[in-house]
PDB file of N, CA and C in Angstrom:
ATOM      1  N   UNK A   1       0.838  -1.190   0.000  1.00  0.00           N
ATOM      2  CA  UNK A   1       0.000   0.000   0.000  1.00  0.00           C
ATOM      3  C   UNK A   1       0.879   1.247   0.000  1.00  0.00           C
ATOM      4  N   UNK A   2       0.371   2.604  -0.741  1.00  0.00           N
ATOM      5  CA  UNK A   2       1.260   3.349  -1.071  1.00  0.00           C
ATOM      6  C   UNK A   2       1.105   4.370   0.469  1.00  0.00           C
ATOM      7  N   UNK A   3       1.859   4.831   1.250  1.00  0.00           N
ATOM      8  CA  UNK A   3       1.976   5.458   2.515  1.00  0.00           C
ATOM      9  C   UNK A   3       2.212   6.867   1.890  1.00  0.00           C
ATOM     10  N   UNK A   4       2.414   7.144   1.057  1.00  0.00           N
ATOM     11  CA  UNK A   4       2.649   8.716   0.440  1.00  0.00           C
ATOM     12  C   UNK A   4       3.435   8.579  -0.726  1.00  0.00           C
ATOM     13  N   UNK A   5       2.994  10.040  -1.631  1.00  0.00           N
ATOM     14  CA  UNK A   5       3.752   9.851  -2.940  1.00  0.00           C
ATOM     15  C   UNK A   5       4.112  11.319  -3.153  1.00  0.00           C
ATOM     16  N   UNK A   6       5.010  11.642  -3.847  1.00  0.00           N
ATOM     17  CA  UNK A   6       5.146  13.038  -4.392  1.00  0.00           C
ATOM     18  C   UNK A   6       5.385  13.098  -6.237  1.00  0.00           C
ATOM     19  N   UNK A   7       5.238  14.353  -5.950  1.00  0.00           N
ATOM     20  CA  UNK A   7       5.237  14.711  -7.680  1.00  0.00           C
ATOM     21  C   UNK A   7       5.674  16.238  -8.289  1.00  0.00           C
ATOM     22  N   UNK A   8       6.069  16.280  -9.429  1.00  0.00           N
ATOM     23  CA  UNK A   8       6.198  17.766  -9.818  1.00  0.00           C
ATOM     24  C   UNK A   8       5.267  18.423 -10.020  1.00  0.00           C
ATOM     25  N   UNK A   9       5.124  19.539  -9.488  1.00  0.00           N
ATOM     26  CA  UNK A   9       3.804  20.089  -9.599  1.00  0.00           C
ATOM     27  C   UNK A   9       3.745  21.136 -10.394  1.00  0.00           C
ATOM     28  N   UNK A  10       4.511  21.063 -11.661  1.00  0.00           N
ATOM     29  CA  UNK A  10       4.586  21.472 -13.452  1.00  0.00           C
ATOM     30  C   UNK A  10       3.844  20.457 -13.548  1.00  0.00           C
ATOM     31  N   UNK A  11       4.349  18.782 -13.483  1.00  0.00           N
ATOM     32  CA  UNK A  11       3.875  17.955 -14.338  1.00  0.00           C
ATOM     33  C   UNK A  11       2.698  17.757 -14.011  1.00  0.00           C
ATOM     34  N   UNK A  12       2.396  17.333 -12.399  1.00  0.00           N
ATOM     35  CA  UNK A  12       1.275  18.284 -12.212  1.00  0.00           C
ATOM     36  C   UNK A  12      -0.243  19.009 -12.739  1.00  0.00           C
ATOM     37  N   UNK A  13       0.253  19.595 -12.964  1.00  0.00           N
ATOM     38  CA  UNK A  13      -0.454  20.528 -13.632  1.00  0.00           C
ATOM     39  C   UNK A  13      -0.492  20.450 -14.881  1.00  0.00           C
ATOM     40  N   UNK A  14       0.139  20.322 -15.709  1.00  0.00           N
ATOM     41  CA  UNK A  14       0.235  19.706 -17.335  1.00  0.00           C
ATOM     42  C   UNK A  14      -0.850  18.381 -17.372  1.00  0.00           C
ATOM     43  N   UNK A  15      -0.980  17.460 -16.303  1.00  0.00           N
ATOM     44  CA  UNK A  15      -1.748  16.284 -16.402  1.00  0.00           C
ATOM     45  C   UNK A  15      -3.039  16.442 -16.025  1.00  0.00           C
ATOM     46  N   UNK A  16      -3.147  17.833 -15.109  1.00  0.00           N
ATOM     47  CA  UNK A  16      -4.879  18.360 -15.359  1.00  0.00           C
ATOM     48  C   UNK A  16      -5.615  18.815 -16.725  1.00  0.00           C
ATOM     49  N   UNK A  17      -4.519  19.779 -17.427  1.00  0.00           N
ATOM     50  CA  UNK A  17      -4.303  20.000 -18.683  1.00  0.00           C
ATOM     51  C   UNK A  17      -4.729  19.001 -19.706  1.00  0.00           C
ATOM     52  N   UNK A  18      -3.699  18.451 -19.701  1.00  0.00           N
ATOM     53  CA  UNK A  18      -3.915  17.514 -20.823  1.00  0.00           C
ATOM     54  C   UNK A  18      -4.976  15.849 -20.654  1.00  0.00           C
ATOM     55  N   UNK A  19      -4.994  15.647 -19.471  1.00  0.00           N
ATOM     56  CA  UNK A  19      -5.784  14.142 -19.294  1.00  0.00           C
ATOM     57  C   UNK A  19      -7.322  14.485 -18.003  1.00  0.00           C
ATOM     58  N   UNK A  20      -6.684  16.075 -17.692  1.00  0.00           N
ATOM     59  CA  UNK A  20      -8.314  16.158 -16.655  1.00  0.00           C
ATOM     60  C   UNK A  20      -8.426  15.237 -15.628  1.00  0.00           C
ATOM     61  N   UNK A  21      -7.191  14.650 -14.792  1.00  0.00           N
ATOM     62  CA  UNK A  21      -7.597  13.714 -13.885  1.00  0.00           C
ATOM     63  C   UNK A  21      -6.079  14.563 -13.247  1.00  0.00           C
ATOM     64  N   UNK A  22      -6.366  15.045 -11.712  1.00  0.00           N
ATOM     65  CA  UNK A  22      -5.248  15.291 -10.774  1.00  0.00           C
ATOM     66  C   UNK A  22      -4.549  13.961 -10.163  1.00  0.00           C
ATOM     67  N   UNK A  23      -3.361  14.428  -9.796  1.00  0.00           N
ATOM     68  CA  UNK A  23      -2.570  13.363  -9.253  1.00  0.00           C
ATOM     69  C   UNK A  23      -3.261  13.106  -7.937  1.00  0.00           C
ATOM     70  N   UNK A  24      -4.134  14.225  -7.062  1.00  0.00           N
ATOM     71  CA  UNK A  24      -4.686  13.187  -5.815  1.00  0.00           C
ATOM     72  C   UNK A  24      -5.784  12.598  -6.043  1.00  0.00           C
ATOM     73  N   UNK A  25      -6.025  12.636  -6.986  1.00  0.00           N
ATOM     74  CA  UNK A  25      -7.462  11.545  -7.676  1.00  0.00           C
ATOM     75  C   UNK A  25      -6.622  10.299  -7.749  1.00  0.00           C
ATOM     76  N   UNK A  26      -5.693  10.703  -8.778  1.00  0.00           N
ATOM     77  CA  UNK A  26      -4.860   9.307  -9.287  1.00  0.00           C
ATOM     78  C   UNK A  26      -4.311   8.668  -7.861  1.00  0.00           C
ATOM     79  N   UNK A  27      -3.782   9.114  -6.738  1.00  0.00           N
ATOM     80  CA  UNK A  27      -3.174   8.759  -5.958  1.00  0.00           C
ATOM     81  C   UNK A  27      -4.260   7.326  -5.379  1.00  0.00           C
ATOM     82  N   UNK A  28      -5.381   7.790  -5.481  1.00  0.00           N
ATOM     83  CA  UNK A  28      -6.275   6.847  -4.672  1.00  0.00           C
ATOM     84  C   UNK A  28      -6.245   5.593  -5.657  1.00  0.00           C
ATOM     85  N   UNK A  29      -6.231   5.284  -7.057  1.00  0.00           N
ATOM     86  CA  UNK A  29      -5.930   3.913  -7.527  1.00  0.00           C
ATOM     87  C   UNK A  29      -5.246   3.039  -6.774  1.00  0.00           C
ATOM     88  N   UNK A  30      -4.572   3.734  -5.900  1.00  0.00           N
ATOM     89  CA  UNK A  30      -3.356   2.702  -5.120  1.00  0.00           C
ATOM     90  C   UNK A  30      -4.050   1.983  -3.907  1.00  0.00           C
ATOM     91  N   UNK A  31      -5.750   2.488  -3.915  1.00  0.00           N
ATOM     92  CA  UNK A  31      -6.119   2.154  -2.851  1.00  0.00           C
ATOM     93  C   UNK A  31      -7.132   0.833  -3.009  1.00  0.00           C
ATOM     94  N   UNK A  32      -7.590   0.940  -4.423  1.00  0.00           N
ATOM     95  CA  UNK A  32      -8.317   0.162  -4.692  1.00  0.00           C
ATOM     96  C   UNK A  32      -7.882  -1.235  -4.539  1.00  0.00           C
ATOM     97  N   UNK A  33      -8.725  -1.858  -3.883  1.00  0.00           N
ATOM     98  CA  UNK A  33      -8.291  -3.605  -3.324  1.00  0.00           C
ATOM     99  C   UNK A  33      -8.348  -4.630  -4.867  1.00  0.00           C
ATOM    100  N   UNK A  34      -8.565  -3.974  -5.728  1.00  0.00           N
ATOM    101  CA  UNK A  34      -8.315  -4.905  -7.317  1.00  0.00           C
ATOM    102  C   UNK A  34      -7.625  -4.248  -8.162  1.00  0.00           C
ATOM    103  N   UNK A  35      -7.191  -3.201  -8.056  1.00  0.00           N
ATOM    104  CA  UNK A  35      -6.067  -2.856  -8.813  1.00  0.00           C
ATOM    105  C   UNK A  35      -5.452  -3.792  -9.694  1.00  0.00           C
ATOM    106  N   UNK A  36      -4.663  -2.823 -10.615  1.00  0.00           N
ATOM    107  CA  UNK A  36      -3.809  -4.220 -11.231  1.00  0.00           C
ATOM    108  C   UNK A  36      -2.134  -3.167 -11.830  1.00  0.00           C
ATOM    109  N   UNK A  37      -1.313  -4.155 -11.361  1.00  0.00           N
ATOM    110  CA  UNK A  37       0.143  -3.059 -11.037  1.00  0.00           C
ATOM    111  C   UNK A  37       0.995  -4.229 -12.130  1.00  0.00           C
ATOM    112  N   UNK A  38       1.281  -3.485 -12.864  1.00  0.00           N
ATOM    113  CA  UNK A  38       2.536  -3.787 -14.061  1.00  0.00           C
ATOM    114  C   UNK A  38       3.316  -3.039 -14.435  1.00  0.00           C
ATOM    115  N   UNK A  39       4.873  -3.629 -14.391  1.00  0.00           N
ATOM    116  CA  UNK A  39       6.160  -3.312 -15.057  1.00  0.00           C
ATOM    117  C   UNK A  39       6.066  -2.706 -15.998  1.00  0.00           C
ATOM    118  N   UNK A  40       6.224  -1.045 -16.437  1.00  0.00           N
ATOM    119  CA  UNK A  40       6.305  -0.550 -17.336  1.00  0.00           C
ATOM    120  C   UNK A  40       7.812  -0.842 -17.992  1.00  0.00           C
ATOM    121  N   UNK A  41       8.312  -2.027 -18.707  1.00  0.00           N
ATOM    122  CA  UNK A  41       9.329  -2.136 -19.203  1.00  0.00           C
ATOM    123  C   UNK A  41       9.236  -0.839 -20.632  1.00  0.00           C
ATOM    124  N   UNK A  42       9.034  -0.795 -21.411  1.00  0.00           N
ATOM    125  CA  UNK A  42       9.035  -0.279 -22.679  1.00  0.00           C
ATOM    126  C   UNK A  42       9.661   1.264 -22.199  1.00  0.00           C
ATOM    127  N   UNK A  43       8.873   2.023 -20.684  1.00  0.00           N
ATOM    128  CA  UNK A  43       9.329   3.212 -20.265  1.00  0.00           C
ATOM    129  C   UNK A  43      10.627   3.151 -19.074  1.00  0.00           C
ATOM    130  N   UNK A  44      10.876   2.175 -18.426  1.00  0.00           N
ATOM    131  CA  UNK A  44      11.814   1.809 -17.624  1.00  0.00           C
ATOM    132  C   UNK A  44      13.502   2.264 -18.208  1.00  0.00           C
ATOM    133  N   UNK A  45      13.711   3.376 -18.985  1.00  0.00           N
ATOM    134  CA  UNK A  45      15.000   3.864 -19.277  1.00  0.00           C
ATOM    135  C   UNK A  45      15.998   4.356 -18.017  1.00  0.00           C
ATOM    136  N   UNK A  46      15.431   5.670 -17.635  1.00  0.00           N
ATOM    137  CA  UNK A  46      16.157   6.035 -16.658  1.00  0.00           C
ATOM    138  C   UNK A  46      16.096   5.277 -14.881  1.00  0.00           C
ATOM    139  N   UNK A  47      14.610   4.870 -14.874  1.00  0.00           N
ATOM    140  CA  UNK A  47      14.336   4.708 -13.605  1.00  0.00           C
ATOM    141  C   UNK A  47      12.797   3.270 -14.152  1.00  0.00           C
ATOM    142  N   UNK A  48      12.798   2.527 -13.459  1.00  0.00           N
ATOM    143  CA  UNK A  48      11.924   1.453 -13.273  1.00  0.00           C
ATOM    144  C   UNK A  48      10.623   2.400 -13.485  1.00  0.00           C
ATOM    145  N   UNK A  49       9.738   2.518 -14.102  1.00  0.00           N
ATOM    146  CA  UNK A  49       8.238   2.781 -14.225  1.00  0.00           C
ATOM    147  C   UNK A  49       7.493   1.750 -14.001  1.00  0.00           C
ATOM    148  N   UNK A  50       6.111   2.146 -13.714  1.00  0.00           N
ATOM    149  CA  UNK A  50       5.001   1.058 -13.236  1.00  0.00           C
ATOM    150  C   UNK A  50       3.799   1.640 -13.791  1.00  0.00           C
ATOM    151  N   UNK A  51       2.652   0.749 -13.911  1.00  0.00           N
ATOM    152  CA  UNK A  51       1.497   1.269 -14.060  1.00  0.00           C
ATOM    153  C   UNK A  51       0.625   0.310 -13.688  1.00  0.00           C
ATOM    154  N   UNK A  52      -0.524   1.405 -12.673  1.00  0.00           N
ATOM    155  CA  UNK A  52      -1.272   0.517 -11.826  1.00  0.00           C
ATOM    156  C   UNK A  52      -2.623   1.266 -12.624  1.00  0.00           C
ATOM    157  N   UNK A  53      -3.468   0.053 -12.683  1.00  0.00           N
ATOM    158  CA  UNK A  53      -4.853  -0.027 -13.565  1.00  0.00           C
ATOM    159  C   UNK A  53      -6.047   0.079 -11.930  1.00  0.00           C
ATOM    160  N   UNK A  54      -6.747   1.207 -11.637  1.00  0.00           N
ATOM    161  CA  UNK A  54      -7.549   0.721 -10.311  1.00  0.00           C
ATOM    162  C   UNK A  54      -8.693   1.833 -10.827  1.00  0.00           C
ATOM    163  N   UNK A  55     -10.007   1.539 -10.162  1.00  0.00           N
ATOM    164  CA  UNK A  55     -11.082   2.541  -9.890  1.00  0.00           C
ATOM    165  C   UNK A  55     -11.014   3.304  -8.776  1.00  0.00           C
ATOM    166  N   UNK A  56     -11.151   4.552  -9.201  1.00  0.00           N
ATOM    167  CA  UNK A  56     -11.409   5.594  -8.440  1.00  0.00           C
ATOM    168  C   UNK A  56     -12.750   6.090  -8.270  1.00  0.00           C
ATOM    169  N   UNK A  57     -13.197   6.955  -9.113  1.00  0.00           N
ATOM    170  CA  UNK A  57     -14.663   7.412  -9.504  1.00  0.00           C
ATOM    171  C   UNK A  57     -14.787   6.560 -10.887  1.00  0.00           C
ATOM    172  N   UNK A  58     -13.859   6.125 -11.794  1.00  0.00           N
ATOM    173  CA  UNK A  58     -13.772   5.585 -13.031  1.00  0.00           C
ATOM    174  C   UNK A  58     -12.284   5.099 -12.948  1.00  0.00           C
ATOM    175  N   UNK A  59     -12.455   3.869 -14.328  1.00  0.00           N
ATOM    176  CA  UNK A  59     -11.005   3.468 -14.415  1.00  0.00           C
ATOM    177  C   UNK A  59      -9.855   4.341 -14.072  1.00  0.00           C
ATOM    178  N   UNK A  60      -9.140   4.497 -13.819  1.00  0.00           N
ATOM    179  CA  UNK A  60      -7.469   5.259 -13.865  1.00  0.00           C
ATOM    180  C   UNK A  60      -6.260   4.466 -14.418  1.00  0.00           C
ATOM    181  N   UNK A  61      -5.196   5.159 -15.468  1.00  0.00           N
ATOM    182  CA  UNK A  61      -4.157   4.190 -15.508  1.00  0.00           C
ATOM    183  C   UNK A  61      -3.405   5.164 -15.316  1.00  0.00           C
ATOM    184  N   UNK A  62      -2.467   4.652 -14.287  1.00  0.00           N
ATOM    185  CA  UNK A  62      -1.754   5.870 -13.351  1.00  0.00           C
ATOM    186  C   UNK A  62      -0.355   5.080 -13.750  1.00  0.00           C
ATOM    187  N   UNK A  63       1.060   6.075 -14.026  1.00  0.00           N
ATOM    188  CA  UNK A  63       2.459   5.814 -14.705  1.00  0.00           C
ATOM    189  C   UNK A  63       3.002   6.369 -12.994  1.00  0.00           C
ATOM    190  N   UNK A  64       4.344   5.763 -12.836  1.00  0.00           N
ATOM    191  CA  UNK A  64       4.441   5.609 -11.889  1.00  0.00           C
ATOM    192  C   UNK A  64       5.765   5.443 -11.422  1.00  0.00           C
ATOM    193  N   UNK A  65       6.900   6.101 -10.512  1.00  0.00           N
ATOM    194  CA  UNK A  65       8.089   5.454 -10.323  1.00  0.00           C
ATOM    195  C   UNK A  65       8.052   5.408  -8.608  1.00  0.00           C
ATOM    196  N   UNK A  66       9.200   4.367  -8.449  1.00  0.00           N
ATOM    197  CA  UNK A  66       9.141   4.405  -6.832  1.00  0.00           C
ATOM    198  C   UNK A  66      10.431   5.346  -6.241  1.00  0.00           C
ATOM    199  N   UNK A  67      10.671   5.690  -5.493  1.00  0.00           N
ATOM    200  CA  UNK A  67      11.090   6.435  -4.682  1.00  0.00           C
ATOM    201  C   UNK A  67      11.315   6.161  -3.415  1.00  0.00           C
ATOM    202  N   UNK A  68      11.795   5.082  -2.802  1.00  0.00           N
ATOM    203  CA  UNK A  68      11.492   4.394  -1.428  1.00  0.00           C
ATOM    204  C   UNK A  68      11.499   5.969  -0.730  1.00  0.00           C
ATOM    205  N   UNK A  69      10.844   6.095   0.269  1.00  0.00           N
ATOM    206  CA  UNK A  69       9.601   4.864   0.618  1.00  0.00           C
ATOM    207  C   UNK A  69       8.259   5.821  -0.254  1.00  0.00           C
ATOM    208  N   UNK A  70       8.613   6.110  -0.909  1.00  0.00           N
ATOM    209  CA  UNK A  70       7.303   7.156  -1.910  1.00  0.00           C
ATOM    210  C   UNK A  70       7.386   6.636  -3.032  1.00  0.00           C
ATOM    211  N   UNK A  71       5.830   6.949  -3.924  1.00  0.00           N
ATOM    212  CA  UNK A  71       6.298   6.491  -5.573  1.00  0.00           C
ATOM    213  C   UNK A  71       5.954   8.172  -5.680  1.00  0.00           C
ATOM    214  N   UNK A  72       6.782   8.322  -7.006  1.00  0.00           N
ATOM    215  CA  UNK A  72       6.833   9.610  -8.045  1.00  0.00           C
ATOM    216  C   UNK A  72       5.420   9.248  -8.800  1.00  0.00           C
ATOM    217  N   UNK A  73       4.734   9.693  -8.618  1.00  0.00           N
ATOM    218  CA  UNK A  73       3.530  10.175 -10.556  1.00  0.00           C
ATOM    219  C   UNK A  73       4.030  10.610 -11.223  1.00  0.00           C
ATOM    220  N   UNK A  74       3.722   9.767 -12.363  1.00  0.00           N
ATOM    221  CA  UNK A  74       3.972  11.036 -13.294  1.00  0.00           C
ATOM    222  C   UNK A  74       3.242  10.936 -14.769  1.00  0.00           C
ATOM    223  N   UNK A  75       1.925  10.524 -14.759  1.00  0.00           N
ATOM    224  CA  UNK A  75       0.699  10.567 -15.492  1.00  0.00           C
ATOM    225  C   UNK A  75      -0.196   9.524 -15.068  1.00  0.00           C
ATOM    226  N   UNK A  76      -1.360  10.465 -15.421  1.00  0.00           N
ATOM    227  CA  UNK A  76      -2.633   9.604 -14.761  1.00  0.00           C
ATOM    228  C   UNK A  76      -3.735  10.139 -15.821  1.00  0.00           C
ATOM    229  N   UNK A  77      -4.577   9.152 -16.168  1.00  0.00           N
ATOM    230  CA  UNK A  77      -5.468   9.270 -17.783  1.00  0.00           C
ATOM    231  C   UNK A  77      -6.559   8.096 -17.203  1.00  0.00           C
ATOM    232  N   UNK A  78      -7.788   8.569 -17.890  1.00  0.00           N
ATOM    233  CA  UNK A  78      -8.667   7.711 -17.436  1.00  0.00           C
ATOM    234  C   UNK A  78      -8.468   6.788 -18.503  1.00  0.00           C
ATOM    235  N   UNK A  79      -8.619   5.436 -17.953  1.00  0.00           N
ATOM    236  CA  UNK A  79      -8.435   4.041 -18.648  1.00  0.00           C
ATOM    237  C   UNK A  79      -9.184   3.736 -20.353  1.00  0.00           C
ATOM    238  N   UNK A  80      -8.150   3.759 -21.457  1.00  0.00           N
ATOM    239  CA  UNK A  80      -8.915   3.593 -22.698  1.00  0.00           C
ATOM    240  C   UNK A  80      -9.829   1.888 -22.369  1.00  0.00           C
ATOM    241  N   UNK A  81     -10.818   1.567 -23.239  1.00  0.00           N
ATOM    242  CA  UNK A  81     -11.448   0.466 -23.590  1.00  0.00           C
ATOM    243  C   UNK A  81     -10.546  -0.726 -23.230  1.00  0.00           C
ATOM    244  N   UNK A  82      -9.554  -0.537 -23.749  1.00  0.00           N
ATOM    245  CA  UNK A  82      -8.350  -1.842 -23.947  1.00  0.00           C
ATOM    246  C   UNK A  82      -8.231  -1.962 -22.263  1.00  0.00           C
ATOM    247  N   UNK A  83      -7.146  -1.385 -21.461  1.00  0.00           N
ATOM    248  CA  UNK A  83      -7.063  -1.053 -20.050  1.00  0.00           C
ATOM    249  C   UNK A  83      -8.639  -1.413 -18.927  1.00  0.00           C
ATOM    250  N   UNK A  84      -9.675  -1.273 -19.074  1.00  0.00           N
ATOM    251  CA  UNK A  84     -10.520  -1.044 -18.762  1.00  0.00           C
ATOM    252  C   UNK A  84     -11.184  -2.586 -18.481  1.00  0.00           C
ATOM    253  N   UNK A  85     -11.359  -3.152 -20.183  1.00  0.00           N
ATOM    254  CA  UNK A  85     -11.453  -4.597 -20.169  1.00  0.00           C
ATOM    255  C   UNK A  85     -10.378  -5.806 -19.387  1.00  0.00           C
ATOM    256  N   UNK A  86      -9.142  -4.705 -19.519  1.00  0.00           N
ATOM    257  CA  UNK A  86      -7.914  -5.825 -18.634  1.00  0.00           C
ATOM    258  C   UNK A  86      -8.658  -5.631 -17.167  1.00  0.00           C
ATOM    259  N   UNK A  87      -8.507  -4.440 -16.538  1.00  0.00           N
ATOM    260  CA  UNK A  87      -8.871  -3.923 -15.434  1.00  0.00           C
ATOM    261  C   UNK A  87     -10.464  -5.165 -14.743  1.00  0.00           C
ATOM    262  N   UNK A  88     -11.411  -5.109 -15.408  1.00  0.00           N
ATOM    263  CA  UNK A  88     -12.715  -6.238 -15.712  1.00  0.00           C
ATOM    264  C   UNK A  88     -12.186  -7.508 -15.301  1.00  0.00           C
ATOM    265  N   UNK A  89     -11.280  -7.689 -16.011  1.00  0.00           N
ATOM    266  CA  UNK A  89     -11.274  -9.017 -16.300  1.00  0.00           C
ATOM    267  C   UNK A  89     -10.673  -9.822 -15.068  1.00  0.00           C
ATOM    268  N   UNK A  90      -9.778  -8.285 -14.612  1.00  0.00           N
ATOM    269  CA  UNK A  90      -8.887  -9.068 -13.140  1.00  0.00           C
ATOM    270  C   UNK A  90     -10.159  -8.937 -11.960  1.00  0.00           C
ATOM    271  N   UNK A  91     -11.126  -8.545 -12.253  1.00  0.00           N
ATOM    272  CA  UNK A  91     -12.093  -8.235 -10.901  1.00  0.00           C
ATOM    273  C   UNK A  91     -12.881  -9.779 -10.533  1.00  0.00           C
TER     274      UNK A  91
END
Protein backbone atom coordinates (compact mmCIF):
# COMPACT_ATOMS: atom_id res chain seq x y z
CA UNK A 1 0.00 0.00 0.00
CA UNK A 2 1.26 3.35 -1.07
CA UNK A 3 1.98 5.46 2.52
CA UNK A 4 2.65 8.72 0.44
CA UNK A 5 3.75 9.85 -2.94
CA UNK A 6 5.15 13.04 -4.39
CA UNK A 7 5.24 14.71 -7.68
CA UNK A 8 6.20 17.77 -9.82
CA UNK A 9 3.80 20.09 -9.60
CA UNK A 10 4.59 21.47 -13.45
CA UNK A 11 3.87 17.95 -14.34
CA UNK A 12 1.27 18.28 -12.21
CA UNK A 13 -0.45 20.53 -13.63
CA UNK A 14 0.24 19.71 -17.34
CA UNK A 15 -1.75 16.28 -16.40
CA UNK A 16 -4.88 18.36 -15.36
CA UNK A 17 -4.30 20.00 -18.68
CA UNK A 18 -3.92 17.51 -20.82
CA UNK A 19 -5.78 14.14 -19.29
CA UNK A 20 -8.31 16.16 -16.65
CA UNK A 21 -7.60 13.71 -13.88
CA UNK A 22 -5.25 15.29 -10.77
CA UNK A 23 -2.57 13.36 -9.25
CA UNK A 24 -4.69 13.19 -5.82
CA UNK A 25 -7.46 11.54 -7.68
CA UNK A 26 -4.86 9.31 -9.29
CA UNK A 27 -3.17 8.76 -5.96
CA UNK A 28 -6.28 6.85 -4.67
CA UNK A 29 -5.93 3.91 -7.53
CA UNK A 30 -3.36 2.70 -5.12
CA UNK A 31 -6.12 2.15 -2.85
CA UNK A 32 -8.32 0.16 -4.69
CA UNK A 33 -8.29 -3.61 -3.32
CA UNK A 34 -8.32 -4.91 -7.32
CA UNK A 35 -6.07 -2.86 -8.81
CA UNK A 36 -3.81 -4.22 -11.23
CA UNK A 37 0.14 -3.06 -11.04
CA UNK A 38 2.54 -3.79 -14.06
CA UNK A 39 6.16 -3.31 -15.06
CA UNK A 40 6.30 -0.55 -17.34
CA UNK A 41 9.33 -2.14 -19.20
CA UNK A 42 9.03 -0.28 -22.68
CA UNK A 43 9.33 3.21 -20.27
CA UNK A 44 11.81 1.81 -17.62
CA UNK A 45 15.00 3.86 -19.28
CA UNK A 46 16.16 6.04 -16.66
CA UNK A 47 14.34 4.71 -13.61
CA UNK A 48 11.92 1.45 -13.27
CA UNK A 49 8.24 2.78 -14.23
CA UNK A 50 5.00 1.06 -13.24
CA UNK A 51 1.50 1.27 -14.06
CA UNK A 52 -1.27 0.52 -11.83
CA UNK A 53 -4.85 -0.03 -13.57
CA UNK A 54 -7.55 0.72 -10.31
CA UNK A 55 -11.08 2.54 -9.89
CA UNK A 56 -11.41 5.59 -8.44
CA UNK A 57 -14.66 7.41 -9.50
CA UNK A 58 -13.77 5.59 -13.03
CA UNK A 59 -11.01 3.47 -14.41
CA UNK A 60 -7.47 5.26 -13.86
CA UNK A 61 -4.16 4.19 -15.51
CA UNK A 62 -1.75 5.87 -13.35
CA UNK A 63 2.46 5.81 -14.70
CA UNK A 64 4.44 5.61 -11.89
CA UNK A 65 8.09 5.45 -10.32
CA UNK A 66 9.14 4.40 -6.83
CA UNK A 67 11.09 6.43 -4.68
CA UNK A 68 11.49 4.39 -1.43
CA UNK A 69 9.60 4.86 0.62
CA UNK A 70 7.30 7.16 -1.91
CA UNK A 71 6.30 6.49 -5.57
CA UNK A 72 6.83 9.61 -8.05
CA UNK A 73 3.53 10.17 -10.56
CA UNK A 74 3.97 11.04 -13.29
CA UNK A 75 0.70 10.57 -15.49
CA UNK A 76 -2.63 9.60 -14.76
CA UNK A 77 -5.47 9.27 -17.78
CA UNK A 78 -8.67 7.71 -17.44
CA UNK A 79 -8.43 4.04 -18.65
CA UNK A 80 -8.92 3.59 -22.70
CA UNK A 81 -11.45 0.47 -23.59
CA UNK A 82 -8.35 -1.84 -23.95
CA UNK A 83 -7.06 -1.05 -20.05
CA UNK A 84 -10.52 -1.04 -18.76
CA UNK A 85 -11.45 -4.60 -20.17
CA UNK A 86 -7.91 -5.82 -18.63
CA UNK A 87 -8.87 -3.92 -15.43
CA UNK A 88 -12.71 -6.24 -15.71
CA UNK A 89 -11.27 -9.02 -16.30
CA UNK A 90 -8.89 -9.07 -13.14
CA UNK A 91 -12.09 -8.23 -10.90
Amino acid sequence: MVKSSERDEQKADSNIKKYGVTFKTASKAFLDENRIGIYDEAHSIDEDCFITIGLVEEILFVVYSVRHPKIRLISARLAPPKERSVYYGNV
